[in-house]
C-alpha atoms as a PDB file:
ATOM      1  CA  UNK A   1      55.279  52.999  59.901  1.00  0.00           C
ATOM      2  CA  UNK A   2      52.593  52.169  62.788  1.00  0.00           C
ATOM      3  CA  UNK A   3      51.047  54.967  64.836  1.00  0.00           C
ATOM      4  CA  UNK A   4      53.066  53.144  67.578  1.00  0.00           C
ATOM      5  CA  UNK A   5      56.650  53.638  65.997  1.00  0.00           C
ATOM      6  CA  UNK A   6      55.632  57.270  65.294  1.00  0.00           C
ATOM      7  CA  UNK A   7      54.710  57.918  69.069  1.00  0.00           C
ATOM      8  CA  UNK A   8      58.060  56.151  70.213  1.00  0.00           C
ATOM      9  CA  UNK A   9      59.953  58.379  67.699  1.00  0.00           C
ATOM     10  CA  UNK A  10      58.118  61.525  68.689  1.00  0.00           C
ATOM     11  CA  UNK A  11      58.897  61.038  72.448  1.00  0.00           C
ATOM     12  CA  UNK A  12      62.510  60.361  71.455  1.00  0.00           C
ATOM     13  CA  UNK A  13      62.650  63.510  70.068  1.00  0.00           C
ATOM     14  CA  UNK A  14      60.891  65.317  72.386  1.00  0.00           C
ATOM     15  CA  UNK A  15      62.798  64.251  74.896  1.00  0.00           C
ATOM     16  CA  UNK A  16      66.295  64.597  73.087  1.00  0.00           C
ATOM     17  CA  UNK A  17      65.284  68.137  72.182  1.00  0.00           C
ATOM     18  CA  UNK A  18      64.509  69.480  76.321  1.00  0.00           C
ATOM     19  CA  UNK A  19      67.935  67.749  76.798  1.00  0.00           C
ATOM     20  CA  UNK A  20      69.549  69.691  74.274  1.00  0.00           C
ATOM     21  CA  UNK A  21      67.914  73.202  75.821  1.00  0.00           C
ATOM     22  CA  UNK A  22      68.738  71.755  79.220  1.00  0.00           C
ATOM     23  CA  UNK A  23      72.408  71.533  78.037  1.00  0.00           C
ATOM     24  CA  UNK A  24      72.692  74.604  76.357  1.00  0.00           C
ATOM     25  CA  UNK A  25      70.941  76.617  79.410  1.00  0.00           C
ATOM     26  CA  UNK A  26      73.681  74.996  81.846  1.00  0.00           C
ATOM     27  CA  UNK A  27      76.412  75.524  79.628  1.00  0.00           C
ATOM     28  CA  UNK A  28      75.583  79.396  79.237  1.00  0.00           C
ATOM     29  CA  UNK A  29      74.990  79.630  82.853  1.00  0.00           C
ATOM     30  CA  UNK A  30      78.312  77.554  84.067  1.00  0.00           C
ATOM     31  CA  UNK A  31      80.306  80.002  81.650  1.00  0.00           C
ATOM     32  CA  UNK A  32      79.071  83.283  83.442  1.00  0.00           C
ATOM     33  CA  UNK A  33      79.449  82.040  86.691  1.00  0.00           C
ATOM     34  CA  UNK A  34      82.157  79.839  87.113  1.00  0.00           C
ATOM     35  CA  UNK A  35      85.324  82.235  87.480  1.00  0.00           C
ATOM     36  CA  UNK A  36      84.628  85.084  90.343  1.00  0.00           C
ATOM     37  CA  UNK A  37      84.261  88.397  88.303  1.00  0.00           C
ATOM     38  CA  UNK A  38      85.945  91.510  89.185  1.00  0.00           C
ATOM     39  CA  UNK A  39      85.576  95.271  88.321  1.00  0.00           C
ATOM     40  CA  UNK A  40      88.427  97.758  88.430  1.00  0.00           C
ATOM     41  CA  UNK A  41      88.273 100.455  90.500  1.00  0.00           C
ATOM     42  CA  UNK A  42      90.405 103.974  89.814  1.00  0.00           C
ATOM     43  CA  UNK A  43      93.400 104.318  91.157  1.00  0.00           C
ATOM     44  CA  UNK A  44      93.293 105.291  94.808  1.00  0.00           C
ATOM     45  CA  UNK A  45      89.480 104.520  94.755  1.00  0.00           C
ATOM     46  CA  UNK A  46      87.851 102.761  97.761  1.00  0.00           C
ATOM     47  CA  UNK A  47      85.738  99.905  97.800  1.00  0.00           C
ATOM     48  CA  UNK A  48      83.059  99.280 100.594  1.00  0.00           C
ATOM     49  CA  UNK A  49      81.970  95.950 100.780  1.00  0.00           C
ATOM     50  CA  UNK A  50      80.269  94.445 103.756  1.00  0.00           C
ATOM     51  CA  UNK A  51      79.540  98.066 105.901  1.00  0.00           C
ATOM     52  CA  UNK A  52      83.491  98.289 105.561  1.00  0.00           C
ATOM     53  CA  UNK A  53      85.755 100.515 103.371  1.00  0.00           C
ATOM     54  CA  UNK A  54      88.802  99.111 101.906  1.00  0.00           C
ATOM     55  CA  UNK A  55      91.275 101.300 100.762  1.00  0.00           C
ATOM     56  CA  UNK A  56      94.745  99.905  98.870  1.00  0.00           C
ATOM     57  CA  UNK A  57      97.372 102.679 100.088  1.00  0.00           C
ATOM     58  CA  UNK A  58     100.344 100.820  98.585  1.00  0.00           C
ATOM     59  CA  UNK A  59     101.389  97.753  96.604  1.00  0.00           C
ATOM     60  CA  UNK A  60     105.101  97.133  96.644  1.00  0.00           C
ATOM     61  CA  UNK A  61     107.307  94.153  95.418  1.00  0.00           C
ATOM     62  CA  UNK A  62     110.549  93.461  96.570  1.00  0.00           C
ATOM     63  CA  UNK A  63     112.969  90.312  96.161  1.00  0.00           C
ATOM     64  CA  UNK A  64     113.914  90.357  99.688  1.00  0.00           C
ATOM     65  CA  UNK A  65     110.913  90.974 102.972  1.00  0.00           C
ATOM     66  CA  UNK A  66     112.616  92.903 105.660  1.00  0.00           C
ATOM     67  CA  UNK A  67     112.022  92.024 109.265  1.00  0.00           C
ATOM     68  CA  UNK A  68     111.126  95.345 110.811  1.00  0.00           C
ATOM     69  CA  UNK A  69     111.906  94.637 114.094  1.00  0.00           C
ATOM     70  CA  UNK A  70     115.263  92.615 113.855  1.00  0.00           C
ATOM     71  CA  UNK A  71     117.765  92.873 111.206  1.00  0.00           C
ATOM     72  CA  UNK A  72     117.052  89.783 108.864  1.00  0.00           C
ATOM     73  CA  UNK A  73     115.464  89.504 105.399  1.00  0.00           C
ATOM     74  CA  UNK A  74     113.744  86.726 104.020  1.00  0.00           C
ATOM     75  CA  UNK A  75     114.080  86.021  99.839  1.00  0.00           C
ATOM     76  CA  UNK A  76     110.825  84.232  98.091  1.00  0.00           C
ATOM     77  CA  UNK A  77     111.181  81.037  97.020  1.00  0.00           C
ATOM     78  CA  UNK A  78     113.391  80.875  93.539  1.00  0.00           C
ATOM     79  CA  UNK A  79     112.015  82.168  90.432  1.00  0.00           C
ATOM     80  CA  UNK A  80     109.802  83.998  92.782  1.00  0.00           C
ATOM     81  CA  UNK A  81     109.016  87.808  94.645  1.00  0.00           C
ATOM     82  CA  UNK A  82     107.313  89.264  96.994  1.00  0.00           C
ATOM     83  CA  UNK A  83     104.212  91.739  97.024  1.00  0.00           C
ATOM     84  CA  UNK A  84     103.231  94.098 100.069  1.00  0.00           C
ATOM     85  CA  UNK A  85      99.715  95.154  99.881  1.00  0.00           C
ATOM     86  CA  UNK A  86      99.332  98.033 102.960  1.00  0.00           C
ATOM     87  CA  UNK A  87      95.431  98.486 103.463  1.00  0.00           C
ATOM     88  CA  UNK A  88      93.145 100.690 105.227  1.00  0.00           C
ATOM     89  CA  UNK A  89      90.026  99.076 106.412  1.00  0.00           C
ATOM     90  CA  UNK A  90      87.327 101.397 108.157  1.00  0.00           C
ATOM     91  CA  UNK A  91      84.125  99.271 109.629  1.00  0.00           C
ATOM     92  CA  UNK A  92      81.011 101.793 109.304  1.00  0.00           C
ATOM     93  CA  UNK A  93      78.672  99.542 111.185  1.00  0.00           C
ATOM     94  CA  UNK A  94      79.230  96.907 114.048  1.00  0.00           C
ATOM     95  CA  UNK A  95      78.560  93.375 112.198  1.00  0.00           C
ATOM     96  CA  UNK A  96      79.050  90.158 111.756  1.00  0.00           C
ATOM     97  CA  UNK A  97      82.778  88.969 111.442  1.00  0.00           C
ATOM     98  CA  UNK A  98      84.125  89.917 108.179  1.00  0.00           C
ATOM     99  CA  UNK A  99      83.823  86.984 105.712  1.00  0.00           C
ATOM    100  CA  UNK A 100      85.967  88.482 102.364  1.00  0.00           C
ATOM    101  CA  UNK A 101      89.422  87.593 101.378  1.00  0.00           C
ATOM    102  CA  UNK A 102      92.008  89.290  99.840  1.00  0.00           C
ATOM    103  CA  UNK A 103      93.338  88.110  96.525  1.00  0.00           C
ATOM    104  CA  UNK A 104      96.046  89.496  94.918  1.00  0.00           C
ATOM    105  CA  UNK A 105      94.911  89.796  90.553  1.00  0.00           C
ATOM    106  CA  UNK A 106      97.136  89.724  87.444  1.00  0.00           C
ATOM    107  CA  UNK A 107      95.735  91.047  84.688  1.00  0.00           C
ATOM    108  CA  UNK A 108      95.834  87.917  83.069  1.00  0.00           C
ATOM    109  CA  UNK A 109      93.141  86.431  85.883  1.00  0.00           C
ATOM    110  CA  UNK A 110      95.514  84.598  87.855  1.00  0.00           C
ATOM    111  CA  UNK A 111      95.032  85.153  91.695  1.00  0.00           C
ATOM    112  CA  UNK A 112      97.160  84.267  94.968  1.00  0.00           C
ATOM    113  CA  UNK A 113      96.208  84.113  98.479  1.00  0.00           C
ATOM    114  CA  UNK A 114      98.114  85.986 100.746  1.00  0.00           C
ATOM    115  CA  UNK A 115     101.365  83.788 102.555  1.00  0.00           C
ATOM    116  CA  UNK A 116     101.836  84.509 106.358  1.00  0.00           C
ATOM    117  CA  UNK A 117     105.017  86.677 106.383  1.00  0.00           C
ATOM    118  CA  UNK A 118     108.128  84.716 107.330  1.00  0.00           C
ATOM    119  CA  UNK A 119     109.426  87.921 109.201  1.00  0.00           C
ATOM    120  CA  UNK A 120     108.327  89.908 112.115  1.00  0.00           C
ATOM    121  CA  UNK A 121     106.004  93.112 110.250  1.00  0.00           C
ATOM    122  CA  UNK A 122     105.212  96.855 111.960  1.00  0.00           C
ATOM    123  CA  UNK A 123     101.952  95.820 110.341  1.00  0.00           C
ATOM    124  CA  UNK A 124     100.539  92.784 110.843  1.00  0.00           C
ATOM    125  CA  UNK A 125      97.491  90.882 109.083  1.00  0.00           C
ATOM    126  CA  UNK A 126      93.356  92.376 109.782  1.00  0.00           C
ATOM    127  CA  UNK A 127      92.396  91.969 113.010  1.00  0.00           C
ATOM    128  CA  UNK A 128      88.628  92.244 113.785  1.00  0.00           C
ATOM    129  CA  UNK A 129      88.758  93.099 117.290  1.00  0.00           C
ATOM    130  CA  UNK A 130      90.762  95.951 117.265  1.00  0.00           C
ATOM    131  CA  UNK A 131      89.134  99.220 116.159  1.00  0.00           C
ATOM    132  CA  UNK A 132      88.699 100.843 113.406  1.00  0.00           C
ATOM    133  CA  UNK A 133      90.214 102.794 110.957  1.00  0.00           C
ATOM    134  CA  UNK A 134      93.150  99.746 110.987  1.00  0.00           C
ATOM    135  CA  UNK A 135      95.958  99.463 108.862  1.00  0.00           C
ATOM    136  CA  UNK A 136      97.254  96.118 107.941  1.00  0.00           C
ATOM    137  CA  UNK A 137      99.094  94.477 105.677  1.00  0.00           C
ATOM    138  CA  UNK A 138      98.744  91.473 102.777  1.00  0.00           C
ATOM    139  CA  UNK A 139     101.548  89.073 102.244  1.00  0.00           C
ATOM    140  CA  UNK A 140     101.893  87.663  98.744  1.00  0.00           C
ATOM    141  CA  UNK A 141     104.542  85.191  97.286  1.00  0.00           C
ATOM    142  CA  UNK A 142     104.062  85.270  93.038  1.00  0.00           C
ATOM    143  CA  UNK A 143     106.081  84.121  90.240  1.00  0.00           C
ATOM    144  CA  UNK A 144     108.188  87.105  89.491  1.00  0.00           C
ATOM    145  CA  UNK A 145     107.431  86.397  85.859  1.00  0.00           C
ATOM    146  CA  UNK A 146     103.771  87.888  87.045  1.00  0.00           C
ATOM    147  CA  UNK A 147     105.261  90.683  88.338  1.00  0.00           C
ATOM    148  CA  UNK A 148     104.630  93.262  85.612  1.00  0.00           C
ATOM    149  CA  UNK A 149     101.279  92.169  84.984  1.00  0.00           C
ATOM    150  CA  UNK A 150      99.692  92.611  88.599  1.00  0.00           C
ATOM    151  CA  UNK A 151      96.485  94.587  88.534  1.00  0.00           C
ATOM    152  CA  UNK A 152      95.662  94.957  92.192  1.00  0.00           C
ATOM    153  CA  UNK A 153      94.055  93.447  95.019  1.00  0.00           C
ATOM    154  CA  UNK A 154      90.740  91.848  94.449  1.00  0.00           C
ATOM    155  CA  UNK A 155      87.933  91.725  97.083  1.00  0.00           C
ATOM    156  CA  UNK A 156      86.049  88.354  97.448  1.00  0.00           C
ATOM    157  CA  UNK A 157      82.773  88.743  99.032  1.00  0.00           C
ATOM    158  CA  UNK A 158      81.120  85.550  99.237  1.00  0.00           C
ATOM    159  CA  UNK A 159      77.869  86.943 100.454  1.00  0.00           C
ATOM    160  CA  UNK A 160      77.135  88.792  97.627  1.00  0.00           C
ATOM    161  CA  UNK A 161      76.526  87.798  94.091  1.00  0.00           C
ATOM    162  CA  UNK A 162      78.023  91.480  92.387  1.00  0.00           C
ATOM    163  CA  UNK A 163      81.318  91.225  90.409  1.00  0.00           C
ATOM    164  CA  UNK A 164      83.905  91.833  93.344  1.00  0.00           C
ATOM    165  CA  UNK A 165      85.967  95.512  93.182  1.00  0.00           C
ATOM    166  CA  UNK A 166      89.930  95.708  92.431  1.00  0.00           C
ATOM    167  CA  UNK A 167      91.630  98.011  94.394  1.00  0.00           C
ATOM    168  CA  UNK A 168      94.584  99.781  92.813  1.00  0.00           C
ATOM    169  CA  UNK A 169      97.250 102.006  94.719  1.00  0.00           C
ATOM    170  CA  UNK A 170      96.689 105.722  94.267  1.00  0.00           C
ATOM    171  CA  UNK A 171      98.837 107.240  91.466  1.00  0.00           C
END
């Protein structure tokens, strides 16, 4: 072989070799960060996130959502149930508006947003004009297969990179 064929095959493998760290780098990286990560809090246990405390003072799920000011109920869709989160939020510090969401987490990873309620509620979804300490209320609609395996309400903060707490209802 010429000098010339052994430079040409020593930049091909040079080059194939960065792309092969290059690869492995992103692939490591894209597999820690791609799914948000969550950490469990105790039962009961608040989470403050923002300036704000977030306490979970009840998780409930029913087939049917009662209206509380008329008479009517409202059943999921089939094959399906409903989960009543009651929070407490208290906002330590005036701030900027309040940029986390609510997710409602099965052990198993799976999350749901929470559904406007269908019904007229006593307590009605976070309001960030009205004072604090504020109760309010999360709305979910999950497959009632889920239903034993729910582990709480997960906090997603999107302006911080920290693995985001799970609130659990006391007891």
């Amino acid at each position: 072989m010429t000098s010339h064929t052994w430079r040409r095959l020593l930049m091909l493998l040079t080059a194939s070799s960065l792309v092969a760290v290059y690869l492995v780098w992103w692939v490591g990286y894209a597999t820690a960060h791609q799914d948000t990560r969550y950490r469990a809090l105790p039962a009961g246990a608040p989470a403050t996130v923002q300036g704000t405390t977030v306490r979970l003072e009840q998780l409930t799920r029913t087939a049917r959502l009662a209206d509380q000011i008329g008479d009517r109920t409202v059943a999921p869709v089939p094959g399906a149930l409903w989960v009543v989160a009651r929070l407490q939020i208290v906002q330590h510090q005036p701030g900027p508006t309040w940029t986390s969401s609510f997710l409602l987490l099965a052990t198993t990873g799976a999350t749901w947003q929470s559904t406007y309620p269908p019904v007229s509620r006593t307590l009605g979804a976070y309001d960030s004009s009205k004072p604090a300490p504020q109760e309010f209320e999360q709305v979910y609609e999950v497959p009632a297969t889920m239903a034993s395996r729910l582990a709480g309400i997960a906090i997603e903060d999107s302006t911080s990179p920290a693995r985001g707490p799970v609130l659990r209802p006391p007891g």
